[in-house]
Protein backbone atom coordinates (compact mmCIF):
# COMPACT_ATOMS: atom_id res chain seq x y z
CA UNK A 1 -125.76 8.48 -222.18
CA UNK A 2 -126.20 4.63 -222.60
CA UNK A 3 -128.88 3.35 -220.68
CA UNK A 4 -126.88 1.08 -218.56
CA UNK A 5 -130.30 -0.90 -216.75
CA UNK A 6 -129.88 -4.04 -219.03
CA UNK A 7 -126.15 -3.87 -218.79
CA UNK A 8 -125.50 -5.59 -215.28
CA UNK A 9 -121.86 -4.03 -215.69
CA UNK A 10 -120.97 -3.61 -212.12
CA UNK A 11 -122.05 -7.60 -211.22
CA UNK A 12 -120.05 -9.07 -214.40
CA UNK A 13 -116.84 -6.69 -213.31
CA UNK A 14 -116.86 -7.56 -209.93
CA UNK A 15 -117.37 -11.17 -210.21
CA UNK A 16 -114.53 -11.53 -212.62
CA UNK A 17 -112.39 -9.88 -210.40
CA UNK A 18 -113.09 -12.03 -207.00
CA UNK A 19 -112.06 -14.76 -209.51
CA UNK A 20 -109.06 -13.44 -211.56
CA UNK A 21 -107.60 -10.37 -208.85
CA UNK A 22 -104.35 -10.69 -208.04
CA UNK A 23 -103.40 -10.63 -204.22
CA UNK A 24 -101.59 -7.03 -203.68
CA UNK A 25 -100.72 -6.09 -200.06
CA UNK A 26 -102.47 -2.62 -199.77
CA UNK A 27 -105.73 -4.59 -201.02
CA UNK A 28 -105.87 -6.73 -197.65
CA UNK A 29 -106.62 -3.39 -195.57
CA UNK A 30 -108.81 -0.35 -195.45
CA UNK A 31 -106.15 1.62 -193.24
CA UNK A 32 -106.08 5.01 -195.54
CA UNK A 33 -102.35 5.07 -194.76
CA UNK A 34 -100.94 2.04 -196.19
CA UNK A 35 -103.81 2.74 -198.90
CA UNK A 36 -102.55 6.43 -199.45
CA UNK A 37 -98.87 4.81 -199.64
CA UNK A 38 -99.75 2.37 -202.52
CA UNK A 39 -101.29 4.94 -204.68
CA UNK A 40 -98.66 7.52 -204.71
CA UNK A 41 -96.02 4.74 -205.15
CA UNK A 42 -97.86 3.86 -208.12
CA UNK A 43 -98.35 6.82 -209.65
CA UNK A 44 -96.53 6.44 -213.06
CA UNK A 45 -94.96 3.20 -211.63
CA UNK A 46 -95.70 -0.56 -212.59
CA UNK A 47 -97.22 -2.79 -209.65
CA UNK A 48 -94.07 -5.37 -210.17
CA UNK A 49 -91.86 -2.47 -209.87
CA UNK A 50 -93.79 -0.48 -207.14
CA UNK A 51 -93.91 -3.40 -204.54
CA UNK A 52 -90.54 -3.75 -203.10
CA UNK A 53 -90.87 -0.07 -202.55
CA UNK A 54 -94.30 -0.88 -200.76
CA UNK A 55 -92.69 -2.81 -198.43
CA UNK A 56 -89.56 -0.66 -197.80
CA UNK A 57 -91.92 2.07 -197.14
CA UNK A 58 -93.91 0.18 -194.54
CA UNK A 59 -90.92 -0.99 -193.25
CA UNK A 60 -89.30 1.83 -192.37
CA UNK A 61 -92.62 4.36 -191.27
CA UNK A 62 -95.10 1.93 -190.30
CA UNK A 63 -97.15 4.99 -189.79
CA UNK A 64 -97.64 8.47 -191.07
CA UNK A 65 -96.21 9.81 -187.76
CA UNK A 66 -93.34 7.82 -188.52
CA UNK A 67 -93.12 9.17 -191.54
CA UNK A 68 -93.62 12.57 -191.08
CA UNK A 69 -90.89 12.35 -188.33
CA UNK A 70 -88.50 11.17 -191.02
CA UNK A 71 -85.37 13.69 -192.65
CA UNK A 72 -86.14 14.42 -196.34
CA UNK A 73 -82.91 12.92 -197.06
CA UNK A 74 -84.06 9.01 -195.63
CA UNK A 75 -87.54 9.68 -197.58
CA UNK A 76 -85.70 10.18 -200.69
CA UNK A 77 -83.18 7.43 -200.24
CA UNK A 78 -85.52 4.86 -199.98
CA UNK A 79 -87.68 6.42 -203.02
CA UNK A 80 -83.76 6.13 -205.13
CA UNK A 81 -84.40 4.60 -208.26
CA UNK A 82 -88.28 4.89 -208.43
CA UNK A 83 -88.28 8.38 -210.32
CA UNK A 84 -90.12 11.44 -210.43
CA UNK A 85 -88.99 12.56 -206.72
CA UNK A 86 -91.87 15.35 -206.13
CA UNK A 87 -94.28 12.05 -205.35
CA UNK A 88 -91.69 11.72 -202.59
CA UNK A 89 -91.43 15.58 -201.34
CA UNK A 90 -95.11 15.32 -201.51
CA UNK A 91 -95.48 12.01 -199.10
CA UNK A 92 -93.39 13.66 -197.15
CA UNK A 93 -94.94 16.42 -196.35
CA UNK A 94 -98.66 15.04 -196.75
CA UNK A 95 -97.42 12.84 -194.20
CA UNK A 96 -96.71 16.21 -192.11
CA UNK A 97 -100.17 17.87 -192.98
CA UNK A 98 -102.12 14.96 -191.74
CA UNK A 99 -99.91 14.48 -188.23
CA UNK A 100 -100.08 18.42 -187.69
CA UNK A 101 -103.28 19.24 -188.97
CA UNK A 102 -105.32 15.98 -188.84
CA UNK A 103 -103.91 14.29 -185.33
CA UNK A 104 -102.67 11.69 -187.69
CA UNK A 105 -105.99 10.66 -188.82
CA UNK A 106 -106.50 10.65 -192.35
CA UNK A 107 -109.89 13.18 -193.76
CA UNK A 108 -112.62 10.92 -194.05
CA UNK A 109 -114.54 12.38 -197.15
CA UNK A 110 -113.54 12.70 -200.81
CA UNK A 111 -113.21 16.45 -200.52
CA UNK A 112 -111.42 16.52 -197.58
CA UNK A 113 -108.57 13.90 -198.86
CA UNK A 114 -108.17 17.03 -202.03
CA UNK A 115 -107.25 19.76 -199.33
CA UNK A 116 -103.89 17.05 -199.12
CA UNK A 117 -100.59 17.74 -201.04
CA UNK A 118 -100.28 15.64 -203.94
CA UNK A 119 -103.25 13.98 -203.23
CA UNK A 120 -105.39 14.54 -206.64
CA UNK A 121 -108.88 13.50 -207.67
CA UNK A 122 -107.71 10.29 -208.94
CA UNK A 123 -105.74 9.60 -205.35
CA UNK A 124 -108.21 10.63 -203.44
CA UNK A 125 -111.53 8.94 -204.85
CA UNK A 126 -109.30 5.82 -204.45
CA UNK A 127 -108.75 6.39 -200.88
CA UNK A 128 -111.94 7.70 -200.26
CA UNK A 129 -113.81 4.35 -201.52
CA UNK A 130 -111.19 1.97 -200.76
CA UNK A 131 -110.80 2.90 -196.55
CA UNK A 132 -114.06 4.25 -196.69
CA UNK A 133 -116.67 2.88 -199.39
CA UNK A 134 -117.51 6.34 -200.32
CA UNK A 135 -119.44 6.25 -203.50
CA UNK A 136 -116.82 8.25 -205.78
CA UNK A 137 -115.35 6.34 -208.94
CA UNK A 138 -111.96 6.56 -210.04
CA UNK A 139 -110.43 7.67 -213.30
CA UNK A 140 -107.56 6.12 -214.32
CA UNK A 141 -105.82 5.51 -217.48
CA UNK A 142 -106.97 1.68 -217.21
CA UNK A 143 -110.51 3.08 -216.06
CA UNK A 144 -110.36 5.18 -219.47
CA UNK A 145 -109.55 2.27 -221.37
CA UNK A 146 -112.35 0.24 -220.15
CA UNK A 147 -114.93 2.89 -220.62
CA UNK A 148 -113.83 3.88 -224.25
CA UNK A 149 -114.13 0.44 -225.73
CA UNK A 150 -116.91 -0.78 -224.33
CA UNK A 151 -119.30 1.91 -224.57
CA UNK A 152 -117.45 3.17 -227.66
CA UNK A 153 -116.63 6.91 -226.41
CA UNK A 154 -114.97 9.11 -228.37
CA UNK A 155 -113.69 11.98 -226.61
CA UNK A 156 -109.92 12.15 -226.73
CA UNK A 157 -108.71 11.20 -223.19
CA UNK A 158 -106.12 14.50 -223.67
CA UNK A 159 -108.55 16.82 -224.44
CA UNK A 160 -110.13 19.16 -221.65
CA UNK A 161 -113.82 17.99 -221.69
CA UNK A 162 -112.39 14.21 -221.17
CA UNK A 163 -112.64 14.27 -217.67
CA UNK A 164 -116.15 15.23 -217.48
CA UNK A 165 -117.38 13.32 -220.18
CA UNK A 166 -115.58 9.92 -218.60
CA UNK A 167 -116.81 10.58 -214.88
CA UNK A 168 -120.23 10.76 -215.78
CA UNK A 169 -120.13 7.41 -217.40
CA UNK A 170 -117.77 6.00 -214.14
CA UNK A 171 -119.92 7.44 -211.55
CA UNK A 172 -123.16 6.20 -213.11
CA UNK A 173 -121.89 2.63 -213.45
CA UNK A 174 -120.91 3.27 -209.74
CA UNK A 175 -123.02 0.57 -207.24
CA UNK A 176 -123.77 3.24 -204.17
CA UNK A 177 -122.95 0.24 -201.70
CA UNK A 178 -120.37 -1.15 -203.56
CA UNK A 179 -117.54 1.47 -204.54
CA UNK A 180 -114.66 -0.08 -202.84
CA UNK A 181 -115.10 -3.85 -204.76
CA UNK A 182 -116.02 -1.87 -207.89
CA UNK A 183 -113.22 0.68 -208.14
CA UNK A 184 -110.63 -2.39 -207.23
CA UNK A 185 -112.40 -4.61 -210.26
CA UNK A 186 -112.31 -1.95 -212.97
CA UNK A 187 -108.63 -0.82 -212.35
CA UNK A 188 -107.46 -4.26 -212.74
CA UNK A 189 -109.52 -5.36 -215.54
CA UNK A 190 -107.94 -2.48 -217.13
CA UNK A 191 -104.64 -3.68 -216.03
CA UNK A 192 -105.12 -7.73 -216.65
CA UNK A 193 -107.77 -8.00 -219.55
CA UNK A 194 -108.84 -5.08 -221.34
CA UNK A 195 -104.70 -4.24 -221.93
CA UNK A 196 -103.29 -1.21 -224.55
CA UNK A 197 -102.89 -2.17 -228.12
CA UNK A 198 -104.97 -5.32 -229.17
CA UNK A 199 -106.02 -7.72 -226.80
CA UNK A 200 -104.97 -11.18 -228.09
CA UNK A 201 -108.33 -12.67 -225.56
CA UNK A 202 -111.11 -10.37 -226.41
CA UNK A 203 -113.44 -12.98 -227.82
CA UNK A 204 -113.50 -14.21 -224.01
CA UNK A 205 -113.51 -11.03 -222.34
CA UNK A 206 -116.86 -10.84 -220.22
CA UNK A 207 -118.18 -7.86 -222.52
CA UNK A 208 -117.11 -9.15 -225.43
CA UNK A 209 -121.09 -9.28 -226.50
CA UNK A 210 -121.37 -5.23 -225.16
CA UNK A 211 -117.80 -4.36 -226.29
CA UNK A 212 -117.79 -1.53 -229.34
CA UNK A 213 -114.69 -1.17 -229.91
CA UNK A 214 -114.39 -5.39 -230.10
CA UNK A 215 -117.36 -5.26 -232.39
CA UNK A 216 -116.14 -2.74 -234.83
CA UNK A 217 -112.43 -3.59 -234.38
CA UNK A 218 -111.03 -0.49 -232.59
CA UNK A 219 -109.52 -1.90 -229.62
CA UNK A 220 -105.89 -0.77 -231.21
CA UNK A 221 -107.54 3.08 -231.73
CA UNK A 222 -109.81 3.54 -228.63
CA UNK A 223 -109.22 5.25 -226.29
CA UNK A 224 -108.24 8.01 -228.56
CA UNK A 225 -105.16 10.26 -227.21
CA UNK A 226 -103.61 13.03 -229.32
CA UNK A 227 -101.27 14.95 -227.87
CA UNK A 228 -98.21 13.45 -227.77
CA UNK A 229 -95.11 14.64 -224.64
CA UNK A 230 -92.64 16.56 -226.22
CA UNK A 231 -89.10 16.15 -225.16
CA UNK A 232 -86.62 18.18 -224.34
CA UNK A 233 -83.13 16.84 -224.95
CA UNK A 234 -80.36 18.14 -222.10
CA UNK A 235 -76.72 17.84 -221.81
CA UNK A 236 -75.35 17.18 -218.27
CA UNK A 237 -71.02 17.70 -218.23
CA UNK A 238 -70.80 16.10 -214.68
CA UNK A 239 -67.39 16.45 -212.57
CA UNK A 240 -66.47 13.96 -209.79
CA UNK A 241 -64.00 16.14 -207.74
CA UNK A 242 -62.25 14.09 -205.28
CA UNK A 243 -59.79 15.46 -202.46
CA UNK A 244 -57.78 13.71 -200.40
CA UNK A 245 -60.13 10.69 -200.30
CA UNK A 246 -63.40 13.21 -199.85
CA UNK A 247 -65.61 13.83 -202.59
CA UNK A 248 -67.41 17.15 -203.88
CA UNK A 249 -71.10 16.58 -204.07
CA UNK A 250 -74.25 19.12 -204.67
CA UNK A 251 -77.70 19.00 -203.18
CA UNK A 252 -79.92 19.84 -206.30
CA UNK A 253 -82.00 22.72 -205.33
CA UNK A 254 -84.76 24.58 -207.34
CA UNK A 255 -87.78 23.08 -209.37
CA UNK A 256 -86.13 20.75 -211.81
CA UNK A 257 -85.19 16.92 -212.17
CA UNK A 258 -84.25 15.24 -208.66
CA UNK A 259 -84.68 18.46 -206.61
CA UNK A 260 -83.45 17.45 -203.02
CA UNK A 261 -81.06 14.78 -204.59
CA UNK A 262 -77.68 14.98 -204.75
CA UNK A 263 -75.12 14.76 -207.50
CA UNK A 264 -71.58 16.21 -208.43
CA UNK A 265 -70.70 19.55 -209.73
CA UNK A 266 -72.31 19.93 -213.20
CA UNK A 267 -72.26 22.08 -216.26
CA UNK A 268 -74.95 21.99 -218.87
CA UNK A 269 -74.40 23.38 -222.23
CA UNK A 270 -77.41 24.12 -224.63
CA UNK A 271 -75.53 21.33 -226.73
CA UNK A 272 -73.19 18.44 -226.37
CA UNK A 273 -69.53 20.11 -225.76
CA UNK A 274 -65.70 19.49 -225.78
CA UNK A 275 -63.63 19.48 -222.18
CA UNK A 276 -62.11 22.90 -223.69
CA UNK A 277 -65.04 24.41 -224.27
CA UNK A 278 -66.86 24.19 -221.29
CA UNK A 279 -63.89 25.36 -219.17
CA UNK A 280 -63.45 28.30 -221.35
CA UNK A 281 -67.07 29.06 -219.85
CA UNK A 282 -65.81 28.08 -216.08
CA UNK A 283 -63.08 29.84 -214.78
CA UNK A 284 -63.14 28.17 -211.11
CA UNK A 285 -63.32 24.86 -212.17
CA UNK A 286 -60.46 25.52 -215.27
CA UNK A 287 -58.44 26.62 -212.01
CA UNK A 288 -59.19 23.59 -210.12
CA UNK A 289 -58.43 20.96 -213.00
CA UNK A 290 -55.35 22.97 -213.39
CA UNK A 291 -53.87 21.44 -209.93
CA UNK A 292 -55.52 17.84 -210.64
CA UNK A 293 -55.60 14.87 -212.14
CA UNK A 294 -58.15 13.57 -214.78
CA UNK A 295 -58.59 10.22 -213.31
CA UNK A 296 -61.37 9.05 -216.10
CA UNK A 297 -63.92 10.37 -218.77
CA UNK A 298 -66.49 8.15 -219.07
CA UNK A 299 -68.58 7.07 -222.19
CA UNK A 300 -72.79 8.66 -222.79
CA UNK A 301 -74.87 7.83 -220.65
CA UNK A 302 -78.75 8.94 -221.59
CA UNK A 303 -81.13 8.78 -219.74
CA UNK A 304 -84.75 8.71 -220.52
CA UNK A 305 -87.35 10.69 -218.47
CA UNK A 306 -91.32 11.11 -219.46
CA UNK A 307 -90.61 14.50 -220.60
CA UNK A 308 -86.62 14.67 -220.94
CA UNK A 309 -83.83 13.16 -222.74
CA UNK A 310 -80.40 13.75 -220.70
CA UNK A 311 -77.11 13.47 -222.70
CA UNK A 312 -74.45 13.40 -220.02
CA UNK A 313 -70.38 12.34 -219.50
CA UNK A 314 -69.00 12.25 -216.68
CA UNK A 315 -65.20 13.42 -215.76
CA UNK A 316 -63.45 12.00 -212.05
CA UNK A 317 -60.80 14.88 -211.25
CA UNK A 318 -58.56 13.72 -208.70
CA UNK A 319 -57.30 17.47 -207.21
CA UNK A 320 -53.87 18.02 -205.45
CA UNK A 321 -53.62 17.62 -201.93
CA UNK A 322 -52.47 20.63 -201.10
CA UNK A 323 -54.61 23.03 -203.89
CA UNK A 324 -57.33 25.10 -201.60
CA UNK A 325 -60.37 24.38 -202.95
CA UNK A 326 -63.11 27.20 -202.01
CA UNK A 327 -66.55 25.13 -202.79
CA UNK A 328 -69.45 27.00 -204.44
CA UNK A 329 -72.70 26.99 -203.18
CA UNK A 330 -74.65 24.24 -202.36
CA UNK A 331 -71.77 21.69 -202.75
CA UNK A 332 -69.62 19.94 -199.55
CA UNK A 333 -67.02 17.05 -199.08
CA UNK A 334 -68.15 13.65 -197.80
CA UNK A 335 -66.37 10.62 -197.51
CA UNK A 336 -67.29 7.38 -199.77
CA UNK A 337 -69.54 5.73 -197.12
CA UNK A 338 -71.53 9.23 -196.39
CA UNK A 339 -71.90 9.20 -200.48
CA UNK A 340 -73.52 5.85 -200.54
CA UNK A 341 -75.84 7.38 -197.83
CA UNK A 342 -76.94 10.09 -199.86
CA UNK A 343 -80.12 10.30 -202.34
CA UNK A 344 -79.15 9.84 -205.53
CA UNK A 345 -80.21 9.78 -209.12
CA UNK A 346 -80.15 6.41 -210.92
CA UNK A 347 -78.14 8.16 -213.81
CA UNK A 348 -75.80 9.34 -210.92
CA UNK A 349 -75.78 5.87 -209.04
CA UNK A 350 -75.43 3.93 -212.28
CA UNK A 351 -71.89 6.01 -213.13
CA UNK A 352 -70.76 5.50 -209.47
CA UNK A 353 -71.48 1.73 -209.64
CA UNK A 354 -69.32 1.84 -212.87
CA UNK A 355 -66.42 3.84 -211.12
CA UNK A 356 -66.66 1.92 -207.99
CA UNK A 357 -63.39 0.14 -208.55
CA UNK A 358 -61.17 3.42 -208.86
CA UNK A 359 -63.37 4.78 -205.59
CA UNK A 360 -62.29 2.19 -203.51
């Protein structure tokens, strides 16, 4: 490994970032709560986009036993719009772990913060050294991109032995006394300076006379990823039943998209498919449309997840007053202000905002 005596790495990195950090709530405290609450709200999730949900959170469960006293239903509400909801099942029921198991005091230790659901290495070296200055770096996707240009490493950040390999450099450039400063600097040089693709700036950057990647003009390759996500395309045939002024909606259940969410009654085809066709696969809700009214189809909507591509139209059946209409599993009336109460998808939310004129 690079002999890193010579390097002063941790003193440059730190002293650029007391100068160019930005001023982010969660780094104005060492309570692992709010600390804990950043990072999982930030997990696949822009800073500029994660804050107001920072502050919601706070807002509402000022502490974890606040939190963990919540319903499911309010956790998710407030997490509406943010995405992948399993970071907000999780915080839910971390939230639980530590008031039942922990008196409501977060574990102390690095390996004690991994016995936590959802918490994972990453999440809990950051909690570890930011509330409690244990040495223990953090690796990161900006902490990757640091490492890989300057010092030049090759291993393919997707590959199994990355981890190691990137750790050993992390924790060696690691000042014992110094993890919480340190950690902070090299996540947001990641974020503000050493940037993916080609940084426009590098002849300034602090390392550009260490840099390999700026010396040998790699900063566009390194770090080196190959897999790429495939992505499975879906077709969602959603149905907006509506009853004498009550409307049908599902709580998803299962482990797929939005689980604990709710939506409307939905078919989903292995491809996109005619009105026709998918009744001719649904004899209760061909019975139902029978005694109703199509109000509206809408246009496509997709919508765009890390791993998924969702086709999906959307019908608004108005049924007859007087039709009996036995709901399956899972699915119950609610008037229009209970719907706005519920969790909901953005794709689901976006159609109702565009239907909110015939719903009133």
């Amino acid at each position: 490994m690079t002999d890193f005596s010579q390097f002063h790495f941790s003193q440059k990195l730190t002293q650029w970032y007391e100068i160019h950090k930005r001023d982010l709530p969660w780094r104005n405290t060492t309570n692992p709560y709010y600390i804990w609450l950043s990072e999982i709200i930030l997990q696949q999730t822009r800073v500029v986009q994660g804050m107001p949900y920072y502050y919601k959170f706070v807002e509402a469960f000022p502490t974890v036993f606040d939190l963990a006293a919540a319903d499911e239903a309010e956790v998710l509400r407030l997490w509406q719009g943010l995405g992948y909801y399993s970071r907000a099942r999780n915080l839910h029921k971390t939230a639980k772990m530590v008031v039942d198991e922990y008196d409501g005091v977060f574990p102390e230790s690095y390996q004690e913060l991994l016995k936590l659901k959802g918490v994972g290495s990453y999440t809990a070296a950051a909690i570890a050294s930011f509330s409690y200055n244990e040495p223990v770096a953090v690796l990161d996707g900006n902490v990757y991109r640091v490492l890989s240009r300057v010092f030049g490493i090759e291993t393919d950040i997707a590959s199994n032995e990355a981890k190691k390999v990137y750790s050993e450099y992390a924790q060696a450039l690691l000042p014992i006394n110094n993890a919480n400063t340190h950690n902070q600097a090299i996540m947001e040089f990641g974020a503000m300076q050493c940037t993916p693709g080609t940084p426009s700036d590098c002849m300034f950057c602090i390392f550009a006379n260490e840099c390999v990647a700026h010396a040998q003009g790699r900063q566009a390759v390194l770090p080196i990823k190959s897999k790429k996500v495939k992505v499975k395309e879906r077709f969602f045939h959603y149905f907006l039943l509506e009853q004498n002024e009550k409307f049908v909606m599902r709580k998803r259940v299962g482990r797929d998209v939005w689980e604990g969410m709710y939506d409307f009654y939905l078919l989903e085809p292995s491809e996109s498919s005619q009105l026709d066709d998918l009744l001719d696969q649904d004899h209760w809700l061909k019975e139902v449309i029978s005694n109703a009214v199509i109000l509206n189809e809408s246009g496509n909507f997709t919508h765009v997840l890390t791993h998924q591509k969702i086709q999906t139209k959307f019908w608004h059946i108005r049924v007859n007053a007087d039709f009996s209409l036995n709901l399956p599993e899972n699915h119950a009336f609610y008037n229009l202000s209970e719907v706005d109460d519920l969790p909901k998808s953005t794709l689901v939310n976006n159609y109702l905002t565009q239907e909110s004129k015939i719903l009133a």
